[in-house]
PDB file of N, CA and C in Angstrom:
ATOM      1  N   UNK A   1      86.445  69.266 172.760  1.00  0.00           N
ATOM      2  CA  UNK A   1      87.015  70.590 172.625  1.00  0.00           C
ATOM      3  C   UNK A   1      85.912  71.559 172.214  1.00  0.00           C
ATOM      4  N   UNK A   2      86.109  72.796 173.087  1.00  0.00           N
ATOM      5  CA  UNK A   2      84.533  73.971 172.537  1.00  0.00           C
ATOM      6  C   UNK A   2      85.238  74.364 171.393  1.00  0.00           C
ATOM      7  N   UNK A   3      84.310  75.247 170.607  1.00  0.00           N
ATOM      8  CA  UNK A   3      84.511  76.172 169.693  1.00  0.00           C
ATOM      9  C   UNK A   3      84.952  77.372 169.848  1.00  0.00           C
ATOM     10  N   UNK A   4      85.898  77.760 169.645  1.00  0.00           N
ATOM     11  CA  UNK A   4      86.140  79.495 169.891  1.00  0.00           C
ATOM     12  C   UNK A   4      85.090  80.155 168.970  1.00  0.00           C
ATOM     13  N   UNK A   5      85.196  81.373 169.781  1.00  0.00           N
ATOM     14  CA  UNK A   5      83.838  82.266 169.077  1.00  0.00           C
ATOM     15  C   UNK A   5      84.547  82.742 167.404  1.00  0.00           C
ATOM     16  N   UNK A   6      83.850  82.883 166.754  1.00  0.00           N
ATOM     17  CA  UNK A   6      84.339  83.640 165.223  1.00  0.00           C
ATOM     18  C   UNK A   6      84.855  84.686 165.234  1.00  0.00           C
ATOM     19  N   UNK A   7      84.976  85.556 166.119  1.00  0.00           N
ATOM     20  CA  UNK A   7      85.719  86.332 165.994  1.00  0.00           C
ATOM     21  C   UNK A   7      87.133  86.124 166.322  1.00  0.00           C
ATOM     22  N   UNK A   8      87.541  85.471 167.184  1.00  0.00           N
ATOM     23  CA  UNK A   8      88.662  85.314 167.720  1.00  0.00           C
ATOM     24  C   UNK A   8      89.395  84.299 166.698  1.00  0.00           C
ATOM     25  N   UNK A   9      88.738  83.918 165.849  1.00  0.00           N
ATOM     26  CA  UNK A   9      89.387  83.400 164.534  1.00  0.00           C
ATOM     27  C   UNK A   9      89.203  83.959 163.352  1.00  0.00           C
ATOM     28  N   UNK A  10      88.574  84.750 162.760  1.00  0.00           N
ATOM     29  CA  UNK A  10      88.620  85.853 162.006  1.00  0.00           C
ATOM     30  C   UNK A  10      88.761  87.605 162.084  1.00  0.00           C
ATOM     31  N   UNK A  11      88.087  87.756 162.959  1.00  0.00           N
ATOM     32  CA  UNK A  11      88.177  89.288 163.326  1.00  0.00           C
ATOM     33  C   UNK A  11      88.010  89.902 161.959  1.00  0.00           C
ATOM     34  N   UNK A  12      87.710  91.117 162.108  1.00  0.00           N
ATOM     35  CA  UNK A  12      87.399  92.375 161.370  1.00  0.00           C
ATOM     36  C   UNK A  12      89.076  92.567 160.548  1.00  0.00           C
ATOM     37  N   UNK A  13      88.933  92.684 159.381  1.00  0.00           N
ATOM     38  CA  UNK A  13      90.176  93.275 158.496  1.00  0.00           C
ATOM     39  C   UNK A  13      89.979  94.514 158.863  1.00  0.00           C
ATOM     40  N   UNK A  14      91.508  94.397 159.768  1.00  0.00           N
ATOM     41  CA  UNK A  14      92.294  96.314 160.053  1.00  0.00           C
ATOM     42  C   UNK A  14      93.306  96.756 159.259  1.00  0.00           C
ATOM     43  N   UNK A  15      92.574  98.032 158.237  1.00  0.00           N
ATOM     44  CA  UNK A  15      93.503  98.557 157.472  1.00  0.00           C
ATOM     45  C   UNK A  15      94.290  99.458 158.009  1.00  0.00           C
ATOM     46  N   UNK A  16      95.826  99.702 158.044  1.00  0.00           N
ATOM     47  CA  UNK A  16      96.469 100.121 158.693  1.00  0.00           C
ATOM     48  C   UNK A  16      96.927 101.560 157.838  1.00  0.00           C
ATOM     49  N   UNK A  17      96.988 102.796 158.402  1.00  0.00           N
ATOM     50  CA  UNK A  17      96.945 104.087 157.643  1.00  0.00           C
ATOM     51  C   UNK A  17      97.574 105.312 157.930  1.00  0.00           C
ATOM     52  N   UNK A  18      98.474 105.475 157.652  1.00  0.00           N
ATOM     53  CA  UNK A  18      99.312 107.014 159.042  1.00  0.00           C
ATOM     54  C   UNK A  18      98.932 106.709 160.609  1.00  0.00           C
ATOM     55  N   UNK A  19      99.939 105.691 160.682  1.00  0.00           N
ATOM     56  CA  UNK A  19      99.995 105.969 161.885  1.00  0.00           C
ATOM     57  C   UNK A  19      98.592 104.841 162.858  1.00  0.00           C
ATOM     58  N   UNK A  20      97.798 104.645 161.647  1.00  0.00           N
ATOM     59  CA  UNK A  20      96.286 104.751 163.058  1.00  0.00           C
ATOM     60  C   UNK A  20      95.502 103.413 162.294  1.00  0.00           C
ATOM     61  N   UNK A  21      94.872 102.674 163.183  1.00  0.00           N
ATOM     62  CA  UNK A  21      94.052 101.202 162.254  1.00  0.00           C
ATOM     63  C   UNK A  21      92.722 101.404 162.179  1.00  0.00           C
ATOM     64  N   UNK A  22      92.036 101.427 160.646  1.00  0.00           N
ATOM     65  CA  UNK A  22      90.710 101.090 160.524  1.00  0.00           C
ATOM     66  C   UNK A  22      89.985  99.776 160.653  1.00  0.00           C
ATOM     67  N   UNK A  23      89.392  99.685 161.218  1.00  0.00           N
ATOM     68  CA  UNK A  23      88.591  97.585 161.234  1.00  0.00           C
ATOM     69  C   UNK A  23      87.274  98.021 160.388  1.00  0.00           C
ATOM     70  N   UNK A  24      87.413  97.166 159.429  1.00  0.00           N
ATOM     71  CA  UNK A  24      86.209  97.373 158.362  1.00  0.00           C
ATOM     72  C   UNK A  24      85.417  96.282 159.273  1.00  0.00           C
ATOM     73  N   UNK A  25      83.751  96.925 158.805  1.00  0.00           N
ATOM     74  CA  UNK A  25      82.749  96.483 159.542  1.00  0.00           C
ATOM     75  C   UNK A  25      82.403  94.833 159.117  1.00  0.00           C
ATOM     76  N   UNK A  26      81.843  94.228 160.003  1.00  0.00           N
ATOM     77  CA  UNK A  26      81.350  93.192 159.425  1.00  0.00           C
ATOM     78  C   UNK A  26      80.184  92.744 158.271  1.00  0.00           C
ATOM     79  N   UNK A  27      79.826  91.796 157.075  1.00  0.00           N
ATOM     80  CA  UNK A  27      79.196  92.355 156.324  1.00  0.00           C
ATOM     81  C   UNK A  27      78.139  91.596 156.519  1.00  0.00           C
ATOM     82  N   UNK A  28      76.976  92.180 156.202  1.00  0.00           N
ATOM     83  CA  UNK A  28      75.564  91.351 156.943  1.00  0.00           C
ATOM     84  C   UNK A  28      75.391  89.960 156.047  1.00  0.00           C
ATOM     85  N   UNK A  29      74.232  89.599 156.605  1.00  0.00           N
ATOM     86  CA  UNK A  29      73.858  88.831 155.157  1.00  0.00           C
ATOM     87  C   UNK A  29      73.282  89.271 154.481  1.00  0.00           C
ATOM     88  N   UNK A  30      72.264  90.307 154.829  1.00  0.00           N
ATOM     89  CA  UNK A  30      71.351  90.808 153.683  1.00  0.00           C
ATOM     90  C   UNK A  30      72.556  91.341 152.900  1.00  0.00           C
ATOM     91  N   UNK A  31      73.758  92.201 153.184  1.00  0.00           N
ATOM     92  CA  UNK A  31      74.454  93.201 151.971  1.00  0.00           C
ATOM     93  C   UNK A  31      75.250  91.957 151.117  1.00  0.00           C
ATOM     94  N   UNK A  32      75.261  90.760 151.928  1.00  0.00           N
ATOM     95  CA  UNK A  32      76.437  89.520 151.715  1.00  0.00           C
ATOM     96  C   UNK A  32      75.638  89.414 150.018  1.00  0.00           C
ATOM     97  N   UNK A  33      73.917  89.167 150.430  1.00  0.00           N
ATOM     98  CA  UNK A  33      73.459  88.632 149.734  1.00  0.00           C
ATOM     99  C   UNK A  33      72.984  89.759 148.587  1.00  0.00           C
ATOM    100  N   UNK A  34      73.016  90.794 148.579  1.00  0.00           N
ATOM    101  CA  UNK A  34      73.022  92.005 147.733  1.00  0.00           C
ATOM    102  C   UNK A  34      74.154  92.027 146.973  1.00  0.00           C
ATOM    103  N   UNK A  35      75.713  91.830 147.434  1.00  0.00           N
ATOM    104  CA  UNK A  35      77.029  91.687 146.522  1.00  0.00           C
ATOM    105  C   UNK A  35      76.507  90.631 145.470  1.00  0.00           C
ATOM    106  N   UNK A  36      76.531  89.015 146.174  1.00  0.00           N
ATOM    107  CA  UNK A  36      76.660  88.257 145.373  1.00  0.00           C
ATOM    108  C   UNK A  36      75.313  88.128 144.192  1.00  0.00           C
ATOM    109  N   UNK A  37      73.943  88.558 144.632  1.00  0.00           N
ATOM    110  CA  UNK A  37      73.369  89.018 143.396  1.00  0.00           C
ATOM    111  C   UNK A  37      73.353  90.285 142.343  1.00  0.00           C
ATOM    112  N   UNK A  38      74.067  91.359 142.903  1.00  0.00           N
ATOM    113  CA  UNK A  38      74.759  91.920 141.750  1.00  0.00           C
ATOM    114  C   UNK A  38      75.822  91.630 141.385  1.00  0.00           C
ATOM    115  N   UNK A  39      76.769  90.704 141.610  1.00  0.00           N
ATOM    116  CA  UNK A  39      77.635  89.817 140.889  1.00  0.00           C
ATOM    117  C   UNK A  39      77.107  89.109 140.049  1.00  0.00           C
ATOM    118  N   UNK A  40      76.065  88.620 140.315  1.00  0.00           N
ATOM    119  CA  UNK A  40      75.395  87.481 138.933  1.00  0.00           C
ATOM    120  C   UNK A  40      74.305  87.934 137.862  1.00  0.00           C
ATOM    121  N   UNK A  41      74.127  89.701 138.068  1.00  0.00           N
ATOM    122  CA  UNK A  41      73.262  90.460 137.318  1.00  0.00           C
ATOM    123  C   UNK A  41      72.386  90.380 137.733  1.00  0.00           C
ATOM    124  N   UNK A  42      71.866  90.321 138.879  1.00  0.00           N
ATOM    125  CA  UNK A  42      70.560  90.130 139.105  1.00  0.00           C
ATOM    126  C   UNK A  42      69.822  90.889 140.111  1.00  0.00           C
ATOM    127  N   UNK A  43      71.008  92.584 140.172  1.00  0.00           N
ATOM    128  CA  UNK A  43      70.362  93.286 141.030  1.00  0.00           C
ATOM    129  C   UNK A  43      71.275  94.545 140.657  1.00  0.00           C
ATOM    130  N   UNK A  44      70.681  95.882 141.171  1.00  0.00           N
ATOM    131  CA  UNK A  44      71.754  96.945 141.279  1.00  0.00           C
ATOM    132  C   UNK A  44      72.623  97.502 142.177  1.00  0.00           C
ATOM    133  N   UNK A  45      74.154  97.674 142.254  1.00  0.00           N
ATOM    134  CA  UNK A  45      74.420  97.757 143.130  1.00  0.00           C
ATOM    135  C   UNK A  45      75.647  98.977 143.187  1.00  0.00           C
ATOM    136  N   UNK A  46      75.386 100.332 143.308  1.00  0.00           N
ATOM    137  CA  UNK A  46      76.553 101.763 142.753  1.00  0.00           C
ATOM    138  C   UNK A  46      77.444 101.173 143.747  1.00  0.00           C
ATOM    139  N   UNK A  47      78.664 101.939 143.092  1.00  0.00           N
ATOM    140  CA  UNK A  47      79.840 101.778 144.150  1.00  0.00           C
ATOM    141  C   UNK A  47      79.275 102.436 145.297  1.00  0.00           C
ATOM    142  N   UNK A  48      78.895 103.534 144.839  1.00  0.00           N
ATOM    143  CA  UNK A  48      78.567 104.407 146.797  1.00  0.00           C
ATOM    144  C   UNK A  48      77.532 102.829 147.617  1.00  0.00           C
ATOM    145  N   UNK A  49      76.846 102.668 147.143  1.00  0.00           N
ATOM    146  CA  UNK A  49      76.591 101.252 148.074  1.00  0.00           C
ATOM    147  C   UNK A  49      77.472 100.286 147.935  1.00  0.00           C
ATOM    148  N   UNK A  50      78.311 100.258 147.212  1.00  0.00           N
ATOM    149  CA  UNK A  50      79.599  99.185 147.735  1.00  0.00           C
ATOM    150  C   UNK A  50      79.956  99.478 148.841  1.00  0.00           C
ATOM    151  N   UNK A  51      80.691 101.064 148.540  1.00  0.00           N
ATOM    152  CA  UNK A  51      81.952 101.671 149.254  1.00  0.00           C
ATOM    153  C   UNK A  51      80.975 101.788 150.771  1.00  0.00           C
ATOM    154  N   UNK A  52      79.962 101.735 150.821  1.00  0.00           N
ATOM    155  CA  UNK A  52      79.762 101.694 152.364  1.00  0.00           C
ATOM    156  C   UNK A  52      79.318 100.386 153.253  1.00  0.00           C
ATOM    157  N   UNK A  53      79.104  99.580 152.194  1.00  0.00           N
ATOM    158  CA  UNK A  53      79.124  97.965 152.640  1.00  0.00           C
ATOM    159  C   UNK A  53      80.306  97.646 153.152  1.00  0.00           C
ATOM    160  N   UNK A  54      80.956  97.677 152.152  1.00  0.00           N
ATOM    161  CA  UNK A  54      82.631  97.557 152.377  1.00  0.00           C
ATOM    162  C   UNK A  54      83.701  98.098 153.656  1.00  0.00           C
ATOM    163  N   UNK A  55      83.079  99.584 153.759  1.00  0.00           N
ATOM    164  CA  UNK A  55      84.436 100.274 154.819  1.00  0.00           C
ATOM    165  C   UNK A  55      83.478 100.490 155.637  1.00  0.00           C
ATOM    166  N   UNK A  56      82.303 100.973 155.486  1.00  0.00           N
ATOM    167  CA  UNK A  56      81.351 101.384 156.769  1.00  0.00           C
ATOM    168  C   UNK A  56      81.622 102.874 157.372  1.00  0.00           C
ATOM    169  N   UNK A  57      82.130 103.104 158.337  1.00  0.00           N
ATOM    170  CA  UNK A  57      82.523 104.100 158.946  1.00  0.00           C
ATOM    171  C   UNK A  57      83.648 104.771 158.859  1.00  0.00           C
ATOM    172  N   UNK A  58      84.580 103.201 158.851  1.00  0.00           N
ATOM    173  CA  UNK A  58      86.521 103.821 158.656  1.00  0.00           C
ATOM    174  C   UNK A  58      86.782 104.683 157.231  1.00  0.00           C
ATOM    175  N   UNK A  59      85.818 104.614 156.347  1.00  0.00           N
ATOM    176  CA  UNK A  59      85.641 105.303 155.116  1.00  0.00           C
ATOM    177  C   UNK A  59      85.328 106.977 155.560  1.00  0.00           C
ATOM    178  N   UNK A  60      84.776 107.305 156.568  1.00  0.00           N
ATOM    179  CA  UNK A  60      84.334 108.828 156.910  1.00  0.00           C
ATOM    180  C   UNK A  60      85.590 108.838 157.772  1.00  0.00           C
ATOM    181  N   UNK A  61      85.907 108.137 158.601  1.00  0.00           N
ATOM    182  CA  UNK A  61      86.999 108.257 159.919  1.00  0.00           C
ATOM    183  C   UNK A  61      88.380 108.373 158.849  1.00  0.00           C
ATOM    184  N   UNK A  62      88.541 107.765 157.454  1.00  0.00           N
ATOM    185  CA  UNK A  62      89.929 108.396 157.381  1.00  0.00           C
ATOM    186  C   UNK A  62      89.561 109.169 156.491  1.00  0.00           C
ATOM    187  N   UNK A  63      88.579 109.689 155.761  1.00  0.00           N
ATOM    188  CA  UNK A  63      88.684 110.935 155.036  1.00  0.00           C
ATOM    189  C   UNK A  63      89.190 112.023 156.196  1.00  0.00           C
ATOM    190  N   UNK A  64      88.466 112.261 157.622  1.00  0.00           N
ATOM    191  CA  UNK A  64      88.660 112.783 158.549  1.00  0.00           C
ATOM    192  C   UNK A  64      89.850 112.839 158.882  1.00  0.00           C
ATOM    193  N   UNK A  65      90.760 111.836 158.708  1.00  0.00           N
ATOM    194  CA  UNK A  65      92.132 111.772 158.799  1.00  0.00           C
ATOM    195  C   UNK A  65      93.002 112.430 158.336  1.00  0.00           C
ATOM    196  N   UNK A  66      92.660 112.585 156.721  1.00  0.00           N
ATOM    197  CA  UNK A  66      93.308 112.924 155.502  1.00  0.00           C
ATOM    198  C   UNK A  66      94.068 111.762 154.771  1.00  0.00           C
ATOM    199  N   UNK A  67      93.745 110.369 155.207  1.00  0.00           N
ATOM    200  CA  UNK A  67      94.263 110.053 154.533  1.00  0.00           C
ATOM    201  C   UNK A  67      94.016 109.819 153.131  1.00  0.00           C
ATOM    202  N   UNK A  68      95.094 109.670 152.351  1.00  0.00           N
ATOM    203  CA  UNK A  68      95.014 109.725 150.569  1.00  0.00           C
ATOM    204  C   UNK A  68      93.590 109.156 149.914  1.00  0.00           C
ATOM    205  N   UNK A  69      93.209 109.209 149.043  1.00  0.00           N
ATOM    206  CA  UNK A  69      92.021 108.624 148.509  1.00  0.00           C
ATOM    207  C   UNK A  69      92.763 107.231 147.975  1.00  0.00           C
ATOM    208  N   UNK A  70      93.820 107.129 146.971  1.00  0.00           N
ATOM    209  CA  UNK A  70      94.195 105.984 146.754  1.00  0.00           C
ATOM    210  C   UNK A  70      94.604 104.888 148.591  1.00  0.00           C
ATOM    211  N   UNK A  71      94.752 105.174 149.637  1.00  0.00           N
ATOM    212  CA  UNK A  71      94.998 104.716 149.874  1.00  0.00           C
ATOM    213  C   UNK A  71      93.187 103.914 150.694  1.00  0.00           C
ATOM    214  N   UNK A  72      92.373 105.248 150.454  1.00  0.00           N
ATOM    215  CA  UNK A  72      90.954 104.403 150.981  1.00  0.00           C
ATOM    216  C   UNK A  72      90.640 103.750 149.629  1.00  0.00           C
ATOM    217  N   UNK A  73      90.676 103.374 148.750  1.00  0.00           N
ATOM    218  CA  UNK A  73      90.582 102.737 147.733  1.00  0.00           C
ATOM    219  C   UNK A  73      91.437 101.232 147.579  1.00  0.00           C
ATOM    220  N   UNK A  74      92.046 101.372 148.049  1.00  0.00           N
ATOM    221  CA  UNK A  74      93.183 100.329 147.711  1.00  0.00           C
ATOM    222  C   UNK A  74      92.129  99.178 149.057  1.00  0.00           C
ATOM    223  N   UNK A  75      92.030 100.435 150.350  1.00  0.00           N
ATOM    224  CA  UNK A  75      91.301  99.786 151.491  1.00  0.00           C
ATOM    225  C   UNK A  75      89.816  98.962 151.042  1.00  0.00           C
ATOM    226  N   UNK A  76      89.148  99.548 150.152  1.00  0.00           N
ATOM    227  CA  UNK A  76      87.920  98.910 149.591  1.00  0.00           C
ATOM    228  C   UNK A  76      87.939  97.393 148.898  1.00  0.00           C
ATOM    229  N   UNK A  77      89.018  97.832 148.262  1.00  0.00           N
ATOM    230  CA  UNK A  77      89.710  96.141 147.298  1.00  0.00           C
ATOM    231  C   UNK A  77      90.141  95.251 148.092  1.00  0.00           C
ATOM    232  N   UNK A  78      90.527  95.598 148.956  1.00  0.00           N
ATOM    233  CA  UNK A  78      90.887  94.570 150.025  1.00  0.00           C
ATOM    234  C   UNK A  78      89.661  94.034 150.703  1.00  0.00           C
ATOM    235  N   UNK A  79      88.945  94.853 150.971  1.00  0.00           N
ATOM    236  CA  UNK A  79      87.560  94.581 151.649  1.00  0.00           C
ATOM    237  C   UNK A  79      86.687  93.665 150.801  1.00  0.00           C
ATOM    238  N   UNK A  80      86.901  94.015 149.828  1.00  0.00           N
ATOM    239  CA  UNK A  80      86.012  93.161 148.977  1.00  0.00           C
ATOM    240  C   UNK A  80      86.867  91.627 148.543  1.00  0.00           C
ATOM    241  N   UNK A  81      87.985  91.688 148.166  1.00  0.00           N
ATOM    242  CA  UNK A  81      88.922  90.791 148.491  1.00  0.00           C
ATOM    243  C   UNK A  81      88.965  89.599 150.010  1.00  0.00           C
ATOM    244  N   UNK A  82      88.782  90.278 150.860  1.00  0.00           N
ATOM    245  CA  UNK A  82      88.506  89.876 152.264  1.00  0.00           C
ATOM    246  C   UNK A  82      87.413  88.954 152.804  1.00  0.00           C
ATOM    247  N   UNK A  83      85.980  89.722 151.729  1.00  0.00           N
ATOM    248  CA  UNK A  83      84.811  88.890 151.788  1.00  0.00           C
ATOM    249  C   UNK A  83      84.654  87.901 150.406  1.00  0.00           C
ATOM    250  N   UNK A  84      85.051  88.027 149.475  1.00  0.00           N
ATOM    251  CA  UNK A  84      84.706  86.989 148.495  1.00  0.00           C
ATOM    252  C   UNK A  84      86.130  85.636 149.044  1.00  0.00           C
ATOM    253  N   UNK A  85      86.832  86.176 149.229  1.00  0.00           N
ATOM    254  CA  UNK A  85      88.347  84.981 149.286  1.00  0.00           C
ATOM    255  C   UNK A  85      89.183  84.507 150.426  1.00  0.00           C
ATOM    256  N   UNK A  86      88.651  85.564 151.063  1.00  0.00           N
ATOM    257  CA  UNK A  86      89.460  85.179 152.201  1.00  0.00           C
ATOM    258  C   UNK A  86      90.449  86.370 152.752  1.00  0.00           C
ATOM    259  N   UNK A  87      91.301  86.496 153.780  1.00  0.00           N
ATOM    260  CA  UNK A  87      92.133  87.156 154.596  1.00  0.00           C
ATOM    261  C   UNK A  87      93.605  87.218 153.328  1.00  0.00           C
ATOM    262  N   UNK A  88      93.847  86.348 153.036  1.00  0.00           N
ATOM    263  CA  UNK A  88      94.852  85.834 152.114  1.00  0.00           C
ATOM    264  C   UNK A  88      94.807  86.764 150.880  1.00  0.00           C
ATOM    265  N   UNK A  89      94.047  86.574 150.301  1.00  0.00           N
ATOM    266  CA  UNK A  89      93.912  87.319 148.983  1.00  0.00           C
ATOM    267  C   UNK A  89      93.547  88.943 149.870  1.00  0.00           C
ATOM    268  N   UNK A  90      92.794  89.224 150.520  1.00  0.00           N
ATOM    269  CA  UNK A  90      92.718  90.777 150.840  1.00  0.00           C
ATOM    270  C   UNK A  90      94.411  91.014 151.169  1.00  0.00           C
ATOM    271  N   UNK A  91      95.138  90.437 151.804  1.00  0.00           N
ATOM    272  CA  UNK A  91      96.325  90.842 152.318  1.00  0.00           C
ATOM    273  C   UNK A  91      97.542  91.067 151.016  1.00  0.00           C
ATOM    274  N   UNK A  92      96.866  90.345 149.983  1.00  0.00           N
ATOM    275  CA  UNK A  92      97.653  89.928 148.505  1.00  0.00           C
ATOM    276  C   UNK A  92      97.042  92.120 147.671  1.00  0.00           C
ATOM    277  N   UNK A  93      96.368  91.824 147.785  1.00  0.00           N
ATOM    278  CA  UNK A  93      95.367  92.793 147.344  1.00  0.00           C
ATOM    279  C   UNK A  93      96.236  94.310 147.749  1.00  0.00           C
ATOM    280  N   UNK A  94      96.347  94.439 149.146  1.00  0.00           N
ATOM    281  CA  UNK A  94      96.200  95.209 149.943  1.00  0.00           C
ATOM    282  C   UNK A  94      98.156  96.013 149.670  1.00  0.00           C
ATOM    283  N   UNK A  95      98.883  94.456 148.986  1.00  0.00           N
ATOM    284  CA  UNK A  95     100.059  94.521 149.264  1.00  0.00           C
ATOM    285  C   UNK A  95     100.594  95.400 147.533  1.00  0.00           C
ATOM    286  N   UNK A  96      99.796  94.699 146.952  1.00  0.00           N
ATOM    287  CA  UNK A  96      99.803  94.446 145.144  1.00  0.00           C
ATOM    288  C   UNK A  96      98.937  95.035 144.537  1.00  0.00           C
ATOM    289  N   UNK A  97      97.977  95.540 144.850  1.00  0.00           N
ATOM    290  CA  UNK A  97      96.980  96.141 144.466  1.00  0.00           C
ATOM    291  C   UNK A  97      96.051  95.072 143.897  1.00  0.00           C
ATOM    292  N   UNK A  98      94.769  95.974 142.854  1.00  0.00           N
ATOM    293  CA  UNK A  98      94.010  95.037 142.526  1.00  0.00           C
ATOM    294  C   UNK A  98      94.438  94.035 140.662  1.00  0.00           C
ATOM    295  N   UNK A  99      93.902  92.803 140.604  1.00  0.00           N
ATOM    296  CA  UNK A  99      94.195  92.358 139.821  1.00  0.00           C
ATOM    297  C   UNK A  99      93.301  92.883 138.458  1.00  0.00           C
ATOM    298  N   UNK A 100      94.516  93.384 137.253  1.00  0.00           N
ATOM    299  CA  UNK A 100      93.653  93.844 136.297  1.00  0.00           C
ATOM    300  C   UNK A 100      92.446  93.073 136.092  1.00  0.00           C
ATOM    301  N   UNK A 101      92.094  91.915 135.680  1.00  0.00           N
ATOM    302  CA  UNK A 101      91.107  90.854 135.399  1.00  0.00           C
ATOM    303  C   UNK A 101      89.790  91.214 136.283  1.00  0.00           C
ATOM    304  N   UNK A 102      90.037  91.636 137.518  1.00  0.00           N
ATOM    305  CA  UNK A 102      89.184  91.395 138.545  1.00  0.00           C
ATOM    306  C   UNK A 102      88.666  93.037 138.597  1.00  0.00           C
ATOM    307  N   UNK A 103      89.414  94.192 138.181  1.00  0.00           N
ATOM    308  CA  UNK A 103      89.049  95.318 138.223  1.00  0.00           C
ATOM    309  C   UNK A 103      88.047  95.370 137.319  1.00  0.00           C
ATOM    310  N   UNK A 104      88.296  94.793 135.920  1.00  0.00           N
ATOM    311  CA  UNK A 104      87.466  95.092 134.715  1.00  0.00           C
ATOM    312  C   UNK A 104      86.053  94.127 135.133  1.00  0.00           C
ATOM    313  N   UNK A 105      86.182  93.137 135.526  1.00  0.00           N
ATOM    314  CA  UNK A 105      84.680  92.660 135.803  1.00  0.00           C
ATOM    315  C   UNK A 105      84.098  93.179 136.341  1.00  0.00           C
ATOM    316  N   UNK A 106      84.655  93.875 137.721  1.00  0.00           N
ATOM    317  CA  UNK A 106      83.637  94.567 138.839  1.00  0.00           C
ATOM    318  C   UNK A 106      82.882  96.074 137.781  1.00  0.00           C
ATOM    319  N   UNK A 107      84.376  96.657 137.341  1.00  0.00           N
ATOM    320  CA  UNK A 107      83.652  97.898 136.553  1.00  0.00           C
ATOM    321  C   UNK A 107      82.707  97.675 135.514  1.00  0.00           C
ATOM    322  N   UNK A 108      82.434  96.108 134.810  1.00  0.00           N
ATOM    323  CA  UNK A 108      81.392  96.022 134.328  1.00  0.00           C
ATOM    324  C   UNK A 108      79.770  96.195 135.051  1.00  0.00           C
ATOM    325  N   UNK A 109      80.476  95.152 135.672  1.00  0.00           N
ATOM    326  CA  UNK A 109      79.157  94.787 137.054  1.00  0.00           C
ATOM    327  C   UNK A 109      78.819  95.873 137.424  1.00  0.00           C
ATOM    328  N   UNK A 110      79.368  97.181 137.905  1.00  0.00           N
ATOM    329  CA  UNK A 110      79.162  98.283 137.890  1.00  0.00           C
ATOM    330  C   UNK A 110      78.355  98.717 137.108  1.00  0.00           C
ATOM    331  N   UNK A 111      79.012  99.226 136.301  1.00  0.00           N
ATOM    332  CA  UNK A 111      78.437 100.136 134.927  1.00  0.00           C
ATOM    333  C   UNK A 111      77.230  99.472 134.631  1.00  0.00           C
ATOM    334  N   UNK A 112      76.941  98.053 134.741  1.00  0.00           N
ATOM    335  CA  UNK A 112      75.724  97.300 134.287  1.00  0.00           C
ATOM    336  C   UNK A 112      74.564  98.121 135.129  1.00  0.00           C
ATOM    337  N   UNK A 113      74.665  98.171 136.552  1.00  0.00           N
ATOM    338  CA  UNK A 113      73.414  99.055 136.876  1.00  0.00           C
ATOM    339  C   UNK A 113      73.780 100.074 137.102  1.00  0.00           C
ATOM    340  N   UNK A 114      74.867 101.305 136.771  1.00  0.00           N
ATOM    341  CA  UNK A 114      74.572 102.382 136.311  1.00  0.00           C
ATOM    342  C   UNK A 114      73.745 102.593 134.690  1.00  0.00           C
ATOM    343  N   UNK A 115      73.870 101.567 134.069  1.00  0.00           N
ATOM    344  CA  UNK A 115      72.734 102.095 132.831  1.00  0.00           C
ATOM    345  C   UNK A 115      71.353 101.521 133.466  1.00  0.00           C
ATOM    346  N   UNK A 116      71.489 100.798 134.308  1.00  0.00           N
ATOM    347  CA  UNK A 116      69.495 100.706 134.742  1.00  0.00           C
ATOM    348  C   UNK A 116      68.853 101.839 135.244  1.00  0.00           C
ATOM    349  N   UNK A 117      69.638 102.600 135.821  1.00  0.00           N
ATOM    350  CA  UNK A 117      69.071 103.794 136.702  1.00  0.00           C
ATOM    351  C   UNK A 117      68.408 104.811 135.836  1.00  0.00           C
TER     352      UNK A 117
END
């Protein structure tokens, strides 16, 4: 039996938004590998370089939209949800929002290299 290609078994997470679907971009390895070492302190990483790892383009395409800011936000958590866990948890995420526990670490991780700068 061949392999189906990866996409056709994962595909791009499409956030769905008035009406219209964003497909968040795929995430490289270099940015793969930029998350998970500012996850372990060992690099800096602002949300504005999250938030464009994360949504890529569909981040300008639905401001363009109008859609809500909470709702491109909610779209980011999922994204990030999407790449650390899986389809499952982004869809958990996406439905429920984010988990307090998991908000406060990232905003550390955050804030950690906003005081390096």
């Amino acid at each position: 039996m061949a392999l189906r290609p990866y996409e056709e078994i994962v595909g791009p997470l499409v956030i769905p938004a008035r009406g219209k679907e964003y497909p968040l971009p795929t995430i490289s390895l270099q940015d793969g590998l930029r998350m998970h070492t500012a996850a372990h302190g060992g690099a800096d990483l602002s949300l504005e370089d999250l938030t464009v790892i994360i949504l890529g383009d569909a981040r300008q395409q639905m401001l363009d939209d109008g859609v809500p800011l909470a709702v491109i936000d909610r779209a980011l958590w999922a994204g990030i949800a999407d790449y650390q866990q899986g389809r499952e948890a982004a869809e958990q995420v996406w439905e429920n929002g984010v988990p307090k526990a998991v908000l406060e670490e990232l905003t550390k991780i955050l804030n950690q290299g906003s005081r390096n700068e």
